[in-house]
PDB file of N, CA and C in Angstrom:
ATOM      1  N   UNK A   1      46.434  -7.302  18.216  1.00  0.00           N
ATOM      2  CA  UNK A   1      46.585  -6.033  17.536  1.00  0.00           C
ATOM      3  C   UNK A   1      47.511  -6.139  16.332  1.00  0.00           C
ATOM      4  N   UNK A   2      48.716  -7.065  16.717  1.00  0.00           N
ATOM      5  CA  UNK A   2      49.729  -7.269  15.294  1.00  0.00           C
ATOM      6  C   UNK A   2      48.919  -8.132  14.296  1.00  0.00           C
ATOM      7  N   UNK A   3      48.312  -8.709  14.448  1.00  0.00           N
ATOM      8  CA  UNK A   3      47.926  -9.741  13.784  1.00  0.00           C
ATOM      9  C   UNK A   3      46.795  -9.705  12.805  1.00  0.00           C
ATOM     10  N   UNK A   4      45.830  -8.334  13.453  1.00  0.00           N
ATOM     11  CA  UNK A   4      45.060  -7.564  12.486  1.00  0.00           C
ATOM     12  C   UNK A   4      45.126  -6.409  12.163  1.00  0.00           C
ATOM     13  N   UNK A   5      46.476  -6.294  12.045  1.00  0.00           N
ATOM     14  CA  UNK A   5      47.228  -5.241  11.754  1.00  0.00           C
ATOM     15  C   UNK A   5      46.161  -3.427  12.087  1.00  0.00           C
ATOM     16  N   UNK A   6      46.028  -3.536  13.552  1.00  0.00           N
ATOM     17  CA  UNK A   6      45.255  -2.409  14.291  1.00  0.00           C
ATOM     18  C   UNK A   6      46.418  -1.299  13.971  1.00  0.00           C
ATOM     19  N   UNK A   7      45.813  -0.155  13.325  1.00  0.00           N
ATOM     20  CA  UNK A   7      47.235   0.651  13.066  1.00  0.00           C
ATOM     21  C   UNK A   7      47.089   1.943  13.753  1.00  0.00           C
ATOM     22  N   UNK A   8      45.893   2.275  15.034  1.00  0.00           N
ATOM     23  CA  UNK A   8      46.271   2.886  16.179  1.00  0.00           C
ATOM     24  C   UNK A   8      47.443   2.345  16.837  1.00  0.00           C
ATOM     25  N   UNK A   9      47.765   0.871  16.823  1.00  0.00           N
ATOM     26  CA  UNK A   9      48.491  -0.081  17.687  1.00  0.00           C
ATOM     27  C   UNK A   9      50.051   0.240  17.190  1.00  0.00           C
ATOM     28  N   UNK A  10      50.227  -0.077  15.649  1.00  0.00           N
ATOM     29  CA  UNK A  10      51.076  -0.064  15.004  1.00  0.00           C
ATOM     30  C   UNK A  10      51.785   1.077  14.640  1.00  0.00           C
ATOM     31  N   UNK A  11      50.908   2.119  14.507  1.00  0.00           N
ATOM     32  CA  UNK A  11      51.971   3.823  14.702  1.00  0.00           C
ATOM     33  C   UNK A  11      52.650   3.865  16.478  1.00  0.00           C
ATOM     34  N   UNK A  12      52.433   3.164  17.303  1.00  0.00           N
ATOM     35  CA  UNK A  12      52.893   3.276  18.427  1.00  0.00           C
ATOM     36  C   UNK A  12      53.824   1.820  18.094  1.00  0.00           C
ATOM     37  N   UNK A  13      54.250   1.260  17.466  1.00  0.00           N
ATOM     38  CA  UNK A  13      55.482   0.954  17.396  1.00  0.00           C
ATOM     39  C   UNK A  13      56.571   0.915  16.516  1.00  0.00           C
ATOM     40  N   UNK A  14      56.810   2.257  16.312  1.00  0.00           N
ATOM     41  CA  UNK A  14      57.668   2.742  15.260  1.00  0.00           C
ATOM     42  C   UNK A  14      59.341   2.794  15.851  1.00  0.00           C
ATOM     43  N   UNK A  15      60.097   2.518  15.256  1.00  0.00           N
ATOM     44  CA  UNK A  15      61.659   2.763  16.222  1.00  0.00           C
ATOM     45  C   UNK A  15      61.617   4.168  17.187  1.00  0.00           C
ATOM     46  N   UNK A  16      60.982   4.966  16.637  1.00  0.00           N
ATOM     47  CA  UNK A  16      61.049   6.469  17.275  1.00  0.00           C
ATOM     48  C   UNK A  16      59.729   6.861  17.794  1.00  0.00           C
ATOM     49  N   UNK A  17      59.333   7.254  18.733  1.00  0.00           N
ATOM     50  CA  UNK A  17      57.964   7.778  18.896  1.00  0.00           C
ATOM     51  C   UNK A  17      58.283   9.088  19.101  1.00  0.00           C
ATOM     52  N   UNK A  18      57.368  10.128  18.959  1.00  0.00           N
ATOM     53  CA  UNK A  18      57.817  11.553  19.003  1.00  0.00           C
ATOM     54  C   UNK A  18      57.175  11.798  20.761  1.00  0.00           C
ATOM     55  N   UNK A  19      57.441  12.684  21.367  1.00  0.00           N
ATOM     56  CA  UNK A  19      56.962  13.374  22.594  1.00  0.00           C
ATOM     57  C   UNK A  19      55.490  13.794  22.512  1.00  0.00           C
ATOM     58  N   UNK A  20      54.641  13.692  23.559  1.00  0.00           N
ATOM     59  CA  UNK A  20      53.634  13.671  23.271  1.00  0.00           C
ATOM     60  C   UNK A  20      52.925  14.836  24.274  1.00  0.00           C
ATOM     61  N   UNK A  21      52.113  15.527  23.244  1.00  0.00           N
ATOM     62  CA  UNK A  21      51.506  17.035  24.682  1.00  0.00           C
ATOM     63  C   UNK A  21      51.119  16.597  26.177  1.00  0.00           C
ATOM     64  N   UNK A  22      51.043  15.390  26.057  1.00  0.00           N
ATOM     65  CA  UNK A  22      50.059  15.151  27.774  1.00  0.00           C
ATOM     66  C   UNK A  22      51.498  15.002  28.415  1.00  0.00           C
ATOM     67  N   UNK A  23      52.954  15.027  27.797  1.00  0.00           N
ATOM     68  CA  UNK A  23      53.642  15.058  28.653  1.00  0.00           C
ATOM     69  C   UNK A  23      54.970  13.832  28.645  1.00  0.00           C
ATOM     70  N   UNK A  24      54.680  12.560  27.624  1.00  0.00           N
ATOM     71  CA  UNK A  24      55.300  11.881  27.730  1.00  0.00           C
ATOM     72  C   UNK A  24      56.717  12.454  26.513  1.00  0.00           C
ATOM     73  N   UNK A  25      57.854  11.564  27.008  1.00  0.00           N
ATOM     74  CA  UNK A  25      58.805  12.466  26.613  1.00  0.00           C
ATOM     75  C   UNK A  25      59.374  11.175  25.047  1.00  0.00           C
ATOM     76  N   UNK A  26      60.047  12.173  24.450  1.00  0.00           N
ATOM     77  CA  UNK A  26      60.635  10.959  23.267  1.00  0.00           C
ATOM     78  C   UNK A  26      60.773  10.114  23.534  1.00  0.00           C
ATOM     79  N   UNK A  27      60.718   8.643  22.480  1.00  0.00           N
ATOM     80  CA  UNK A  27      61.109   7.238  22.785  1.00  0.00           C
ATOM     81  C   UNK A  27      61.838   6.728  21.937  1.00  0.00           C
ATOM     82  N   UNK A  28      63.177   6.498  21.823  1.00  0.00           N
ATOM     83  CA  UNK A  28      63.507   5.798  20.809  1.00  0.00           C
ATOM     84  C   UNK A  28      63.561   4.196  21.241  1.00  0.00           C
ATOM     85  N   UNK A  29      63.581   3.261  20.580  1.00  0.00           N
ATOM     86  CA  UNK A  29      63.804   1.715  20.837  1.00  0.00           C
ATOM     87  C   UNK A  29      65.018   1.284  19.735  1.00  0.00           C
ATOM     88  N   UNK A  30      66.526   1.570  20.064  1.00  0.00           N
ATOM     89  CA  UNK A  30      67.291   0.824  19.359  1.00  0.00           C
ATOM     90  C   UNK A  30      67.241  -0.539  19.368  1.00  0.00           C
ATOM     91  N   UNK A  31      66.838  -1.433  20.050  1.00  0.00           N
ATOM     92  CA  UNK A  31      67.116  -3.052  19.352  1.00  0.00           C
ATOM     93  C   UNK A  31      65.756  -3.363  19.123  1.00  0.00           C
ATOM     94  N   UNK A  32      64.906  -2.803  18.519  1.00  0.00           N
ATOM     95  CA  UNK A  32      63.912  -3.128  18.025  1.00  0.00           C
ATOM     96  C   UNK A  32      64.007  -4.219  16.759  1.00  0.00           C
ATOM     97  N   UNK A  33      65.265  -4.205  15.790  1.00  0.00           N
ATOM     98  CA  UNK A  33      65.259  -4.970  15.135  1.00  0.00           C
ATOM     99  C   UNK A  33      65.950  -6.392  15.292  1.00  0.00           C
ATOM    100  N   UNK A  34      66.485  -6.301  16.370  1.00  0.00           N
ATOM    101  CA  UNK A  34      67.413  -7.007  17.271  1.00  0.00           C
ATOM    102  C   UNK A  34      66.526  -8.406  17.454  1.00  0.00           C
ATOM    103  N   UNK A  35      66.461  -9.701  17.382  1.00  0.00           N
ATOM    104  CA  UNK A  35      65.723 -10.605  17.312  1.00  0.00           C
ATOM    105  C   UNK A  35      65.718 -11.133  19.311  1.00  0.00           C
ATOM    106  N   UNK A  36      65.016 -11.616  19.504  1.00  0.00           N
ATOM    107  CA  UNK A  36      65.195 -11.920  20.922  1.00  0.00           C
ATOM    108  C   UNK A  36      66.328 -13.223  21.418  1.00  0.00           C
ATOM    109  N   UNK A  37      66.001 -14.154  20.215  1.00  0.00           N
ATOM    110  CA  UNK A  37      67.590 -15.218  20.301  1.00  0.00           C
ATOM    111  C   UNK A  37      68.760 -14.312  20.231  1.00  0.00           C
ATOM    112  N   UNK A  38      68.369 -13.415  19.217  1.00  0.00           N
ATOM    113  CA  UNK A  38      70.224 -12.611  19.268  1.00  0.00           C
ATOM    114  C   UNK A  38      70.582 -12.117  20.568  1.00  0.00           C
ATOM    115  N   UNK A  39      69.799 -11.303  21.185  1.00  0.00           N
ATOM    116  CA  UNK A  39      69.264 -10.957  22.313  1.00  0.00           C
ATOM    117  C   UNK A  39      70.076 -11.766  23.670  1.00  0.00           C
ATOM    118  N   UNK A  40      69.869 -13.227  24.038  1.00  0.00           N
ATOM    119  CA  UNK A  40      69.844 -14.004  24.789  1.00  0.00           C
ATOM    120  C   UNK A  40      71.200 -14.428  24.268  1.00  0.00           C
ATOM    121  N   UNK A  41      71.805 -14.592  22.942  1.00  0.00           N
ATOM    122  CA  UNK A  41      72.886 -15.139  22.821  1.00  0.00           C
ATOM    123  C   UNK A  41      74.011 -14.165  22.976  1.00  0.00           C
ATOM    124  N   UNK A  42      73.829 -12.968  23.012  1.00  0.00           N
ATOM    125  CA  UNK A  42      74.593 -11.634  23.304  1.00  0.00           C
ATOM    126  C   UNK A  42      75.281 -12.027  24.546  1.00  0.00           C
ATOM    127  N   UNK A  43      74.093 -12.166  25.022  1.00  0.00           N
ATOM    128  CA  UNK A  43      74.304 -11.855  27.010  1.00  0.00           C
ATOM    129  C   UNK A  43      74.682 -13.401  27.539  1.00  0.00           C
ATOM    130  N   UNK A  44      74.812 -14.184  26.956  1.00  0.00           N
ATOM    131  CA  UNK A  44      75.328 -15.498  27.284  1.00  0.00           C
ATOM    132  C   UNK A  44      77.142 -15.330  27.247  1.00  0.00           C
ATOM    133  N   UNK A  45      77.161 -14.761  26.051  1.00  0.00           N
ATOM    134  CA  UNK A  45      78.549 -14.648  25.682  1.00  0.00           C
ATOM    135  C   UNK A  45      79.479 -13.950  26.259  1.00  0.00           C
ATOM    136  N   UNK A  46      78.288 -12.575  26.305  1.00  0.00           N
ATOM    137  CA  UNK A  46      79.134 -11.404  27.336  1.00  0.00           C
ATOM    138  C   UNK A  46      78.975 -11.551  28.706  1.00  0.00           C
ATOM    139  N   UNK A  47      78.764 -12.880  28.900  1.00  0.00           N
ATOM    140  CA  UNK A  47      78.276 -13.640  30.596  1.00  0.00           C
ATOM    141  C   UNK A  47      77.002 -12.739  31.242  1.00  0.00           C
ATOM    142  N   UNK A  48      76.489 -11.768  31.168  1.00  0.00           N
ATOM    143  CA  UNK A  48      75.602 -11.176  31.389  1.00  0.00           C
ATOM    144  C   UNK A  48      74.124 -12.193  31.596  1.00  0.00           C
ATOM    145  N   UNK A  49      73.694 -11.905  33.161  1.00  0.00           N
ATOM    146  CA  UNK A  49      72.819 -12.581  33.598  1.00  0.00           C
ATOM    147  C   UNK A  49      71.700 -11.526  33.058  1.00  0.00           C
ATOM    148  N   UNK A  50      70.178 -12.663  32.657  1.00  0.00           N
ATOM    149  CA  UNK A  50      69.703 -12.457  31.935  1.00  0.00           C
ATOM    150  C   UNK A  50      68.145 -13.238  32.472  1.00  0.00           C
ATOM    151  N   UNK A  51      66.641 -12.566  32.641  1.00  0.00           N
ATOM    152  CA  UNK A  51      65.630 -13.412  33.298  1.00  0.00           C
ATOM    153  C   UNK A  51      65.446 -14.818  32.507  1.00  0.00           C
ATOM    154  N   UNK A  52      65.326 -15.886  32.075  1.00  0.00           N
ATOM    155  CA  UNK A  52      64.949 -16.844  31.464  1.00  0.00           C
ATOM    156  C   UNK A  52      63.205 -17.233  31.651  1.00  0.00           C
ATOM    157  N   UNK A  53      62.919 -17.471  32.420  1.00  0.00           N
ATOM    158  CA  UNK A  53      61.246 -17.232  32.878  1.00  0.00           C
ATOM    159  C   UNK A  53      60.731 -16.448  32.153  1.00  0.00           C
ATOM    160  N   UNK A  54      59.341 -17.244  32.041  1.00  0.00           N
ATOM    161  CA  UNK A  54      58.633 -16.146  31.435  1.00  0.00           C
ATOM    162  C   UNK A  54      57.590 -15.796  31.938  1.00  0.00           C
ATOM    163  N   UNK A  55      56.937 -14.594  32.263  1.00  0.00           N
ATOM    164  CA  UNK A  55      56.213 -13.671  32.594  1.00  0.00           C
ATOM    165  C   UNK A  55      55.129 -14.278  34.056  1.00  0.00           C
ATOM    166  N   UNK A  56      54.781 -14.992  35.078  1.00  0.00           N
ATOM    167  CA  UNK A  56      53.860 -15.450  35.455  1.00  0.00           C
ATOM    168  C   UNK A  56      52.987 -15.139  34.734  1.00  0.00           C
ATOM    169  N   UNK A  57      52.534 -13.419  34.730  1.00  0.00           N
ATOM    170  CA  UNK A  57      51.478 -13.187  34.820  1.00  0.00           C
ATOM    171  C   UNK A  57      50.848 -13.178  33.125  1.00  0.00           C
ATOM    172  N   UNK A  58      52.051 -13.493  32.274  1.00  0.00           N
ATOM    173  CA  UNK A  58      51.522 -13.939  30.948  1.00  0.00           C
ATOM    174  C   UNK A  58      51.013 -15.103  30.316  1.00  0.00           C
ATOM    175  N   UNK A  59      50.653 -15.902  31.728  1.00  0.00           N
ATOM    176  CA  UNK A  59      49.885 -17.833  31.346  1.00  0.00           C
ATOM    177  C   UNK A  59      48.802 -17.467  30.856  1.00  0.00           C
ATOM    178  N   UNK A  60      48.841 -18.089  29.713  1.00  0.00           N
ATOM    179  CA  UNK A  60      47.380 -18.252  29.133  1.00  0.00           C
ATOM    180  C   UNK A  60      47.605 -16.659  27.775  1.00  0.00           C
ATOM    181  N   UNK A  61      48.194 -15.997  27.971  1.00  0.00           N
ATOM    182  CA  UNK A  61      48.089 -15.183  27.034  1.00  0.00           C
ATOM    183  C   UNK A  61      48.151 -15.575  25.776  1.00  0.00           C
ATOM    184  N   UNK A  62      47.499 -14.768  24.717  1.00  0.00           N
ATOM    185  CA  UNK A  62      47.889 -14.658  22.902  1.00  0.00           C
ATOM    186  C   UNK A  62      48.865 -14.010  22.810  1.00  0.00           C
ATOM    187  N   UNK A  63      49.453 -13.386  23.272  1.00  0.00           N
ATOM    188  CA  UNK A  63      50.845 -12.751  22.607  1.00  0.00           C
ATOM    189  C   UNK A  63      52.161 -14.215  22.900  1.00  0.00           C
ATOM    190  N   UNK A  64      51.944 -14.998  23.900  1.00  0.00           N
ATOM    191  CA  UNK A  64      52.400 -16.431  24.030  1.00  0.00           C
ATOM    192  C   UNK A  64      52.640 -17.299  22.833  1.00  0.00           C
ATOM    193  N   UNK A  65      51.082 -17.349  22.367  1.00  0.00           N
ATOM    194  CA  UNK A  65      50.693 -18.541  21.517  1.00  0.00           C
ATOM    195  C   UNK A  65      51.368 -17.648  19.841  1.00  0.00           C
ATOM    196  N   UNK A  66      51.058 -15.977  19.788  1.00  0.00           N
ATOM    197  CA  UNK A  66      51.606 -15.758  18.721  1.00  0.00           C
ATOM    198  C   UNK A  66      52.909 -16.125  18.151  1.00  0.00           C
ATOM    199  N   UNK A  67      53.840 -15.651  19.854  1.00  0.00           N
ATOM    200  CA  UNK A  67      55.464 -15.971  19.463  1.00  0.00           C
ATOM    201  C   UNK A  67      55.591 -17.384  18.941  1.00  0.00           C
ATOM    202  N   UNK A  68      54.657 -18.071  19.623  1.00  0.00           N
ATOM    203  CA  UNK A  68      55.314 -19.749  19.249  1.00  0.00           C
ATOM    204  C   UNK A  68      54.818 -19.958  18.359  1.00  0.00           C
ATOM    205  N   UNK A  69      53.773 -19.796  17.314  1.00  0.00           N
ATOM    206  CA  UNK A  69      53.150 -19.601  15.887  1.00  0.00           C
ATOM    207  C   UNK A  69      54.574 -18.769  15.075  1.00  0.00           C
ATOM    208  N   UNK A  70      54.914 -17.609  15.431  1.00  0.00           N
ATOM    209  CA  UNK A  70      56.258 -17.370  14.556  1.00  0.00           C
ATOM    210  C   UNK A  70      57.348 -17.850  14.533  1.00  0.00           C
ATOM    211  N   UNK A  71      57.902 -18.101  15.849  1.00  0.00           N
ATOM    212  CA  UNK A  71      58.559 -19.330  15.810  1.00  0.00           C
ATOM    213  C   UNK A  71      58.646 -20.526  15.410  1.00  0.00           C
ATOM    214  N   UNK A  72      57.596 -21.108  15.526  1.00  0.00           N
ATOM    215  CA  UNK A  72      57.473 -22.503  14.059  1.00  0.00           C
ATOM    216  C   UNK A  72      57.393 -22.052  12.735  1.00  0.00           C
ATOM    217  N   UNK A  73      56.768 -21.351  12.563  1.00  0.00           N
ATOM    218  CA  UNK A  73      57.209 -20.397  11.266  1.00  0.00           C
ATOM    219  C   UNK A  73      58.280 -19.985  10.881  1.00  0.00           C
ATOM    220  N   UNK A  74      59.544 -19.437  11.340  1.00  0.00           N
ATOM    221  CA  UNK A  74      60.524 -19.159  11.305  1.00  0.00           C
ATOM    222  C   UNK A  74      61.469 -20.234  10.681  1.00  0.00           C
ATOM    223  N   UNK A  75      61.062 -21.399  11.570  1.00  0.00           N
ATOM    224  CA  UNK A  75      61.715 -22.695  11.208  1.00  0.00           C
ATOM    225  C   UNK A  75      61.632 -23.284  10.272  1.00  0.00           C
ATOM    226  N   UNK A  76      60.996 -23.063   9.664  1.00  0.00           N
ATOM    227  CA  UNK A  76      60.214 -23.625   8.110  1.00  0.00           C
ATOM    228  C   UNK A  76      60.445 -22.794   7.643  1.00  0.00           C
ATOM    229  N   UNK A  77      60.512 -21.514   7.211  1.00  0.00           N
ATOM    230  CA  UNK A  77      60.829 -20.383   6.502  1.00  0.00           C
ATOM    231  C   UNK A  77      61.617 -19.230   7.569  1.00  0.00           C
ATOM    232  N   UNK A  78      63.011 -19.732   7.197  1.00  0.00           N
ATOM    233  CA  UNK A  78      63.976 -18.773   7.862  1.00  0.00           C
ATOM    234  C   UNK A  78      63.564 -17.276   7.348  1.00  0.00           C
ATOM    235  N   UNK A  79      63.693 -15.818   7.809  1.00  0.00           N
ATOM    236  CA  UNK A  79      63.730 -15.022   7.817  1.00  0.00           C
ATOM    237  C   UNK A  79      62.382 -14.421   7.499  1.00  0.00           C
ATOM    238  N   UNK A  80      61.300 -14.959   8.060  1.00  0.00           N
ATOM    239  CA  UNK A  80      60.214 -14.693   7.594  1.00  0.00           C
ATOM    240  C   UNK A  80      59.711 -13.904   8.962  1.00  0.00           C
ATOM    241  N   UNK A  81      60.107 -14.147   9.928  1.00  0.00           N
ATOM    242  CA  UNK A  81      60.080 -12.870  11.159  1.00  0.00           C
ATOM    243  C   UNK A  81      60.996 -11.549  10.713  1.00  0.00           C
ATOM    244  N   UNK A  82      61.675 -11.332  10.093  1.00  0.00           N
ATOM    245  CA  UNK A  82      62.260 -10.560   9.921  1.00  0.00           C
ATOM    246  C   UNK A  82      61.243  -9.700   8.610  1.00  0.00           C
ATOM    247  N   UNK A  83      60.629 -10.054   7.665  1.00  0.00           N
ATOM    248  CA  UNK A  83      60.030  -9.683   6.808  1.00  0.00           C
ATOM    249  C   UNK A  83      58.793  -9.373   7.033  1.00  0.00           C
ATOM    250  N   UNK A  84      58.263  -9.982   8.312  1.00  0.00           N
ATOM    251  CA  UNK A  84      56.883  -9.838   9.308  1.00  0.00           C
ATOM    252  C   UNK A  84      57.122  -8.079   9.700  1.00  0.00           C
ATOM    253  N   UNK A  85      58.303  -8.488  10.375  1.00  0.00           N
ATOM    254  CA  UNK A  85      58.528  -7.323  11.297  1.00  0.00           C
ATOM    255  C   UNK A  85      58.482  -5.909  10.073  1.00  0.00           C
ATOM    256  N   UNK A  86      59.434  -6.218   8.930  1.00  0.00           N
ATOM    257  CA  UNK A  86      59.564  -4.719   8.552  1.00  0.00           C
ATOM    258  C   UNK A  86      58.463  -4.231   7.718  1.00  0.00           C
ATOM    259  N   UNK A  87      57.414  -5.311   7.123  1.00  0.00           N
ATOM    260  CA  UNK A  87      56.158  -5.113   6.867  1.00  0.00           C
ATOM    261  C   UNK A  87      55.174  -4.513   8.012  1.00  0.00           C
ATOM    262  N   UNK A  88      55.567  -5.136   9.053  1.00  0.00           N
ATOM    263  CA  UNK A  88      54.312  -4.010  10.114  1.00  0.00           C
ATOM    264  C   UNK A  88      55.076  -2.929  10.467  1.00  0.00           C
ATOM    265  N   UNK A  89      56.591  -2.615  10.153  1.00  0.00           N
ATOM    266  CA  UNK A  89      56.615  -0.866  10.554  1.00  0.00           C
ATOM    267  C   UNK A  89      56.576  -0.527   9.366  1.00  0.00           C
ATOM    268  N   UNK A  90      56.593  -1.411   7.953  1.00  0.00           N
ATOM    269  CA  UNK A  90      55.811  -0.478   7.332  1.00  0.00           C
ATOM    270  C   UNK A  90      54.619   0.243   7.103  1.00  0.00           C
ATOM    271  N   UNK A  91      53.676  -0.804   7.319  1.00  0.00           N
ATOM    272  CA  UNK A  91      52.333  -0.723   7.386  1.00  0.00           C
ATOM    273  C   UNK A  91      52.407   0.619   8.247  1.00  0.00           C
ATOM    274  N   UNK A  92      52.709   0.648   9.546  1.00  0.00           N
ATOM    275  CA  UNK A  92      52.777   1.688  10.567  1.00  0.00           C
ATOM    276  C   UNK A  92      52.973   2.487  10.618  1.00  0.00           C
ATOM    277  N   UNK A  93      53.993   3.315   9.541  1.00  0.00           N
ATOM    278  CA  UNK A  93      54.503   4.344   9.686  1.00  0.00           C
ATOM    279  C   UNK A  93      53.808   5.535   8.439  1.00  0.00           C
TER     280      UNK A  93
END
């Protein structure tokens, strides 16, 4: 859905979602911009135990193979997840 930039997909991940009539209530997501290494190195520091595993039930998934596609990407061009990211809430919003 990120990747062909589906933008039913992409208005549902905006920092804020509004409340919705069938009932669901506001959403905000503060560390949305928060990287997931920052994430893991937070809670290392602040000793805070933290899952390391990843998902069983996500073997074999594309959202897998995407992270590790941006992640080598990243590495070769530092901050280019970061410019990913604020391009699809732009796109999104």
């Amino acid at each position: 859905n990120v990747m062909q930039w589906n933008l039913d997909y992409l208005a549902r991940q905006q920092p804020v979602l509004p409340a919705t009539d069938g009932g669901l209530a506001r959403k905000v997501k503060p560390l949305l911009r928060v990287a997931e290494r920052e994430t893991a190195a937070y809670a290392v520091l602040r000793g805070i135990d933290y899952e390391v595993e990843e998902c069983p039930m996500a073997a074999g998934n594309t959202i897998n193979r995407y992270k590790e596609w941006l992640n080598r990407l990243e590495e070769e061009s530092p901050g280019m997840k970061a410019n990913f990211l604020f391009g699809f809430l732009e796109r999104g919003s």
